[in-house]
Structures are given as C-alpha cells and as structure tokens.
Protein backbone atom coordinates (compact mmCIF):
# COMPACT_ATOMS: atom_id res chain seq x y z
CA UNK A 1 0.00 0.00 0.00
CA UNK A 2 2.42 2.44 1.23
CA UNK A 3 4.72 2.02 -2.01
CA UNK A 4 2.29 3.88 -4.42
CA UNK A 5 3.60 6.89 -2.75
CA UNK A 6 6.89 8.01 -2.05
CA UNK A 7 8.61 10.98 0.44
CA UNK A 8 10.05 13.75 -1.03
CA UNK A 9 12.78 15.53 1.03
CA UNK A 10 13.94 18.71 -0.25
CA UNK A 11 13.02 21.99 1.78
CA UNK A 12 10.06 20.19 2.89
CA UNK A 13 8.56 16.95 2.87
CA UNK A 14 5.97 16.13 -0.33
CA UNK A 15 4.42 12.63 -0.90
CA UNK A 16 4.33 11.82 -4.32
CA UNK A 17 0.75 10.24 -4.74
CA UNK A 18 0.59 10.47 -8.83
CA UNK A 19 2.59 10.28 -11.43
CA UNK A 20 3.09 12.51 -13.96
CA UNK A 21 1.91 9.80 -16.62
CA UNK A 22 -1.13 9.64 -14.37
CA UNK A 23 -1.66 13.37 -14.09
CA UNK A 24 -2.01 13.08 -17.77
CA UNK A 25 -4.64 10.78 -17.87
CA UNK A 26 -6.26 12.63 -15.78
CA UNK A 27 -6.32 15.85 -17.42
CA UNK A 28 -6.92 14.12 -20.46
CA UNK A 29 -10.33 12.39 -19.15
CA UNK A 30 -11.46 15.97 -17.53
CA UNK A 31 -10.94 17.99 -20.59
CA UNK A 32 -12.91 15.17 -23.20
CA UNK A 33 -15.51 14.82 -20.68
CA UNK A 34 -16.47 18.36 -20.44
CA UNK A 35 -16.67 18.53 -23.81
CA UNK A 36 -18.45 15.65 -24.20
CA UNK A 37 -21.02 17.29 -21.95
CA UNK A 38 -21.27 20.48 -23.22
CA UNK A 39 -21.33 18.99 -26.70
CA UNK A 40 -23.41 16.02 -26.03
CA UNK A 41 -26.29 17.99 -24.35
CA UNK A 42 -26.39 21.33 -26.69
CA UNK A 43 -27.18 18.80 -29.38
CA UNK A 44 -30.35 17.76 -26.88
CA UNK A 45 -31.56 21.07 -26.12
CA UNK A 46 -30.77 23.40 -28.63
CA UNK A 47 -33.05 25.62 -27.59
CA UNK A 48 -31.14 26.71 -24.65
CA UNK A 49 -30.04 29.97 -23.68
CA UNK A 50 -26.23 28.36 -23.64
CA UNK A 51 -26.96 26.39 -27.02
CA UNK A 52 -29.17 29.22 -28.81
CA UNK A 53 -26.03 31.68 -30.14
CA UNK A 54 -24.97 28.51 -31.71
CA UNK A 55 -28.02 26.53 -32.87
CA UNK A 56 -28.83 28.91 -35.33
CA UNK A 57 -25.90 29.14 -37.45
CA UNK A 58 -25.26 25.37 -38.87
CA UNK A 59 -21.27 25.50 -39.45
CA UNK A 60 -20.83 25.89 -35.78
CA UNK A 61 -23.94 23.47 -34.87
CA UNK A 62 -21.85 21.01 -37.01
CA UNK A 63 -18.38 21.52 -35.21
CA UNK A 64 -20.32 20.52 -32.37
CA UNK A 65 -21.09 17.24 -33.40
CA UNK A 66 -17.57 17.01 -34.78
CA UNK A 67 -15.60 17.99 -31.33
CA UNK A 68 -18.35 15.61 -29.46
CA UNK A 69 -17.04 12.86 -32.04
CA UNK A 70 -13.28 13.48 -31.35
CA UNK A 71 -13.67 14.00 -27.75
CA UNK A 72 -15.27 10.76 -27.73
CA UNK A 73 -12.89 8.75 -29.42
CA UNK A 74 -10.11 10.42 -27.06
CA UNK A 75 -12.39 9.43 -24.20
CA UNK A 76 -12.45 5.90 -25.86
CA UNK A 77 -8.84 5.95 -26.54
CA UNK A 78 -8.26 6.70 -23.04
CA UNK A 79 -10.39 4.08 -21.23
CA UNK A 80 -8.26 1.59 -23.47
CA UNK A 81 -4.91 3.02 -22.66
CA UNK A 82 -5.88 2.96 -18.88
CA UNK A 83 -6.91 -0.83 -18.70
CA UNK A 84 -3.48 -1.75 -20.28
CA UNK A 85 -1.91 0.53 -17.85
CA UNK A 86 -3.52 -0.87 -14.72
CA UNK A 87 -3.17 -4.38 -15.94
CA UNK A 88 0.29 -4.38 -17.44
CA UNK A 89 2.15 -2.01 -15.11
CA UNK A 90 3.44 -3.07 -11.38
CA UNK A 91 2.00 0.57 -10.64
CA UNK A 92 -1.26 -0.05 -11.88
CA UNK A 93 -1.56 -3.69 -10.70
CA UNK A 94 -0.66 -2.30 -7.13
CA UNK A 95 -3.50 0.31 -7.74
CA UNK A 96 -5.75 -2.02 -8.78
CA UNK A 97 -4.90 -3.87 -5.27
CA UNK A 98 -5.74 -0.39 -3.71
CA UNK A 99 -8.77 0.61 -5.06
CA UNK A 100 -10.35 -3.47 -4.40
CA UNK A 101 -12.97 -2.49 -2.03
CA UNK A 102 -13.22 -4.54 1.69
CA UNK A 103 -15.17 -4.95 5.34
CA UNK A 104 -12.97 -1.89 6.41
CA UNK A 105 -14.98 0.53 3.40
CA UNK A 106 -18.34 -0.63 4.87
CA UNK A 107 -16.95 0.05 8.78
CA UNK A 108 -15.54 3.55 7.71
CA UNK A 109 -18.59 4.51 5.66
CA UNK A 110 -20.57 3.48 9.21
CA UNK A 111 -17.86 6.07 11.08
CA UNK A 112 -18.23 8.54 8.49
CA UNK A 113 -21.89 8.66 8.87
CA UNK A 114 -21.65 8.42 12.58
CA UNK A 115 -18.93 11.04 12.75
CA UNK A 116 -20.74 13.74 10.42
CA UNK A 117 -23.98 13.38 12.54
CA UNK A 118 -22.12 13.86 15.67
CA UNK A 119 -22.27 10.65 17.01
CA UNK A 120 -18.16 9.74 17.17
CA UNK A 121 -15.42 11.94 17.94
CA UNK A 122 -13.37 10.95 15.47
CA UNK A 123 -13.48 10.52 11.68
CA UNK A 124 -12.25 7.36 10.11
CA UNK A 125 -8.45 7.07 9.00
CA UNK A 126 -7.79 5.69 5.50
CA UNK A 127 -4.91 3.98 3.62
CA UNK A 128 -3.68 5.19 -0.15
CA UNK A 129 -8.03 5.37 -0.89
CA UNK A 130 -10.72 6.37 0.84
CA UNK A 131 -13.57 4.60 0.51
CA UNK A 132 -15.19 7.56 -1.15
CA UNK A 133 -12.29 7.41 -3.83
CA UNK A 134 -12.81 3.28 -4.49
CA UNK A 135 -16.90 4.27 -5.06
CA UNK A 136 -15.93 7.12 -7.39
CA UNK A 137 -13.57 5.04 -8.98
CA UNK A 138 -15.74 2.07 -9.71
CA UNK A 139 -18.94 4.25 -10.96
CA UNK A 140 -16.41 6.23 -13.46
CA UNK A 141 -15.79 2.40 -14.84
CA UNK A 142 -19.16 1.92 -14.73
CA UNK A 143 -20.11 4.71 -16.43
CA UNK A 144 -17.96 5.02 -19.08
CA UNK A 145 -18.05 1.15 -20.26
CA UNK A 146 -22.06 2.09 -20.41
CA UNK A 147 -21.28 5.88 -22.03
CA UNK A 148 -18.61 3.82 -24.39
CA UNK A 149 -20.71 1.16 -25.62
CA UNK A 150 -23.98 3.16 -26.26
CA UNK A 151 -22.06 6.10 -27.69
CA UNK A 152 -20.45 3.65 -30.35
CA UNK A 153 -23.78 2.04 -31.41
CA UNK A 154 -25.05 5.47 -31.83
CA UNK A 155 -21.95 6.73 -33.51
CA UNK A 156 -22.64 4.24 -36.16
CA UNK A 157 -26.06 3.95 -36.04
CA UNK A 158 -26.56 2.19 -39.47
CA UNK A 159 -24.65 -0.68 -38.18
CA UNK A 160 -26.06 -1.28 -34.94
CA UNK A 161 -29.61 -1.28 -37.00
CA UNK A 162 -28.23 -4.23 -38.90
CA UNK A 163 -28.18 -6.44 -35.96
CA UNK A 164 -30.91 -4.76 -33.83
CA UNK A 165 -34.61 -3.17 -34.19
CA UNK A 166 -35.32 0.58 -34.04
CA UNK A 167 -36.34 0.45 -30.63
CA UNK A 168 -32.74 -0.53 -29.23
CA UNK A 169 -31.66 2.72 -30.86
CA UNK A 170 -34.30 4.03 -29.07
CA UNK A 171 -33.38 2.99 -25.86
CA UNK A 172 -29.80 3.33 -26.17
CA UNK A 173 -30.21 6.96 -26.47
CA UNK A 174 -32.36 7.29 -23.47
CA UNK A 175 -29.56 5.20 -21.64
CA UNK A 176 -26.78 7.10 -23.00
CA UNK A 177 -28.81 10.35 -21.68
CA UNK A 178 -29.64 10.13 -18.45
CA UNK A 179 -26.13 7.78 -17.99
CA UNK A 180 -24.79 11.53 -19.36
CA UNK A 181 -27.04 13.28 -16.59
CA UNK A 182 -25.81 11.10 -13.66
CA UNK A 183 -22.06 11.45 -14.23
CA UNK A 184 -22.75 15.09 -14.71
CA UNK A 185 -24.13 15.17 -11.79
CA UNK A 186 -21.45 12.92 -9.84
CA UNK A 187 -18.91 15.00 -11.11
CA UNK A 188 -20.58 18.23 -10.27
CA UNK A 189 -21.84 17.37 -6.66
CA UNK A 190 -19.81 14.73 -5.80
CA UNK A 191 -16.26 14.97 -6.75
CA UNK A 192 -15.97 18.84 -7.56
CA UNK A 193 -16.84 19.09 -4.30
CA UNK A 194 -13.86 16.75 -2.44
CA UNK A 195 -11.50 18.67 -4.77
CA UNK A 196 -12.51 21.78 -4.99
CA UNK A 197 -15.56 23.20 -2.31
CA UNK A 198 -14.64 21.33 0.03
CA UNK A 199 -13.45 23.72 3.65
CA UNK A 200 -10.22 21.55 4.12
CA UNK A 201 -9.10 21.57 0.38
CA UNK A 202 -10.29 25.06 -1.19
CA UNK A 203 -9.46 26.81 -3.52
CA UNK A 204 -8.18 23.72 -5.03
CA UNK A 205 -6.58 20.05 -4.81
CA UNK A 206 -3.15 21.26 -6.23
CA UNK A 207 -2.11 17.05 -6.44
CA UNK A 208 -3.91 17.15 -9.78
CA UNK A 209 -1.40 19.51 -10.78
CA UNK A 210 1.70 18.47 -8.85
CA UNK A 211 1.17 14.94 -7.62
CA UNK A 212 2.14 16.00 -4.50
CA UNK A 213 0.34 16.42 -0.92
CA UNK A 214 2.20 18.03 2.43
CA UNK A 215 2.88 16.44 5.52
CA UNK A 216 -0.23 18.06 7.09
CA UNK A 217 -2.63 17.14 3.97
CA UNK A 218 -1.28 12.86 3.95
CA UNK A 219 -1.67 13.14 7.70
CA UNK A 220 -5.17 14.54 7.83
CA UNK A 221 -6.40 12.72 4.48
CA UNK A 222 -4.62 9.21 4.69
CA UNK A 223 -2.98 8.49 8.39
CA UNK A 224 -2.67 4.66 7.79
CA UNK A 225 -0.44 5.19 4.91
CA UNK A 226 1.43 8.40 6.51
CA UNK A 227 2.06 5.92 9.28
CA UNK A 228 3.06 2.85 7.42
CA UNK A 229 5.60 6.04 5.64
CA UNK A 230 7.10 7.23 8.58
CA UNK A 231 7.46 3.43 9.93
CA UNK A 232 9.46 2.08 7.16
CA UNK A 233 11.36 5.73 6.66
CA UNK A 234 12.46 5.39 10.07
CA UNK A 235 13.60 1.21 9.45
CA UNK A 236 15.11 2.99 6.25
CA UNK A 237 17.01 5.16 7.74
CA UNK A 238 18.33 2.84 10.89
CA UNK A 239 19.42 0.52 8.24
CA UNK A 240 21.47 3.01 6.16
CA UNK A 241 22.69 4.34 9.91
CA UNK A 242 23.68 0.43 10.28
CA UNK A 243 25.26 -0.01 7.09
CA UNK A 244 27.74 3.47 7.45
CA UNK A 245 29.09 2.31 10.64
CA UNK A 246 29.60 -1.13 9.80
CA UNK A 247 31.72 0.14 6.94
CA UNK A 248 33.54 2.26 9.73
CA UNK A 249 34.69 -0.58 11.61
C-alpha cells in the first residue's frame, strides 16, 4: 500500500501520490468529458439559452457534433490506454490492489456517517483510498463502459440497425442520456466538491497539478499510509545508519 507513494525531502517533505503519466490521464479524461457534456447535451436542447447563439448558425452546430465525435474517441482511446496501464504495469496492478474495495470501506462509511452526525469523535483514517475514492472510482468504470458502448452504437447507427430493431436505438439513447445526466451530476456534486468546495481543500486540490500532498494534507487525508511512511522511513534510515558504521569498523 504504502509504495504507491513516495517521500520527497527537499526543503520540505511532499508525498508523491501520482505520477506525472497519471496526471495526464487525468487531465486528459477531464478535458474530453467536459466537452463531451457540453457537446453532447447542446445537441439535446438546442433551444437553450447556452446552445441558442450557436443553434442557429449550422457550421458551428456542425463543429459541435464534430468535437463531441473526437472527444469521444479520445475518451475511448483513453479508457483503453488505462486498462493496459492498470493491468500491465506493477503501478497499476498495485493500484488495482488499492482501489479493491473490503469490510474496512463498509466500517468507515458506518464512522463517516456516525462522525458527520455527531455521534463519534473521530473521523475514520484511511490507507492510499478512501472509501469515497474506491466508489468514485468504480462508478467512473461503470459509467464510461455504459457511455462507451452506447455512444459507439449510436456513432454508427446504421450498423447497430443491422443487428438490432429501431427500438434498441431508441433505448440506447435514453440510456446514454440520463447515464450523461448522472455522471454530470457525480462530477458536479460529488467529486468537484472533495476537490474543490470542500473547507479543508479550497481553492483547489493542487495534487492534480503536482502529484504532491504536504505532511499536514497525507496526515489529515490518509494516516494509515502516513504511518506505514514514517514506519518504514524510520527502518530505512536505521538501516542506512547500520550499514555506514559497519563500513567504519
């Protein structure tokens, strides 16, 4: 667990959480899927006040349905790129190990809820995720195999009406709508809040733009794995203390 992130020891400590390879994928995904969702839904209500400057004049009606194309093939491209990095790096396979949810998710949910209503002094303590962070995790899987799939069959449209009726078109779109309106809505509530609203981080999470945290911010946010950190700095450091003065004698 405590491998995924590393100290940093220059004027002040940093833990290295992401990589820069990460950061990437991550700022790839956020840009394609805000266009996807400005695109996606202007072409659903184009009589919006947002949509209506646009709408009107059919050049720039039909760049929108080219960038929503594009950013969907990136988004696509992305997914792909991200399986074969979870399941063919020794990063992403100790990720994958980090993200599997367990019993302790379900007891720190129960302390979470407990602790936000009053009832328990203290707040749960996570390792490298919270269980928040698995949940998010697995519905952005979710969500974009089911955004993927139904995007495709609409993409090409005359080939999915080969092999199915009208009415799977039909419902396809409604799925790939409101499957559009929830992760809109999980992104907007949910994790714009933890990494942006939220008291303890505003005005921002900078680790999407460094990779880093501070001491204070991996204390507060992930004791276990600050802990299991300073344990095995400390055996580090005794065994490099060790090694220098058994090379004195």
């Amino acid at each position: 667990m405590s491998t995924l992130t590393m100290i940093e020891k220059k004027e002040s400590t940093a833990y290295v959480r992401w990589s820069r390879n990460e950061r990437v994928q991550h700022w790839s995904l956020a840009i394609s899927f805000i266009l996807l969702v400005i695109t996606g839904f202007a072409l659903k209500y184009p009589d919006s006040w947002w949509v209506r400057p646009v709408s009107g004049v059919e050049w720039l009606f039909d760049l929108r349905g080219l960038v929503h194309r594009i950013c969907g093939a990136v988004f696509l491209g992305l997914g792909v790129y991200h399986t074969l990095y979870m399941l063919g790096t020794h990063r992403g396979r100790m990720m994958i190990s980090a993200f599997r949810p367990g019993m302790k998710d379900l007891r720190d949910a129960r302390q979470n809820i407990a602790y936000n209503l009053g009832m328990s002094k203290h707040p749960p303590q996570f390792g490298h995720f919270s269980y928040m962070e698995k949940a998010e995790y697995l519905a952005l899987i979710w969500g974009a195999a089911i955004m993927g799939i139904t995007g495709l069959m609409l993409w090409f449209e005359n080939t999915t009406l080969r092999f199915f009726s009208k009415w799977v078109i039909d419902l396809v779109t409604v799925i790939h709508l409101y499957e559009a309106w929830l992760a809109t809505l999980a992104i907007v509530v949910w994790h714009f809040y933890y990494v942006i609203i939220n008291p303890d981080i505003y005005p921002i999470n900078t680790s999407m733009i460094t990779g880093k945290l501070t001491e204070k911010e991996m204390r507060d946010e992930y004791f276990l794995e600050w802990e299991a950190l300073q344990k095995r700095d400390s055996e580090e450091q005794a065994a490099e203390k060790i090694e220098r003065e058994t090379k004195k004698m």
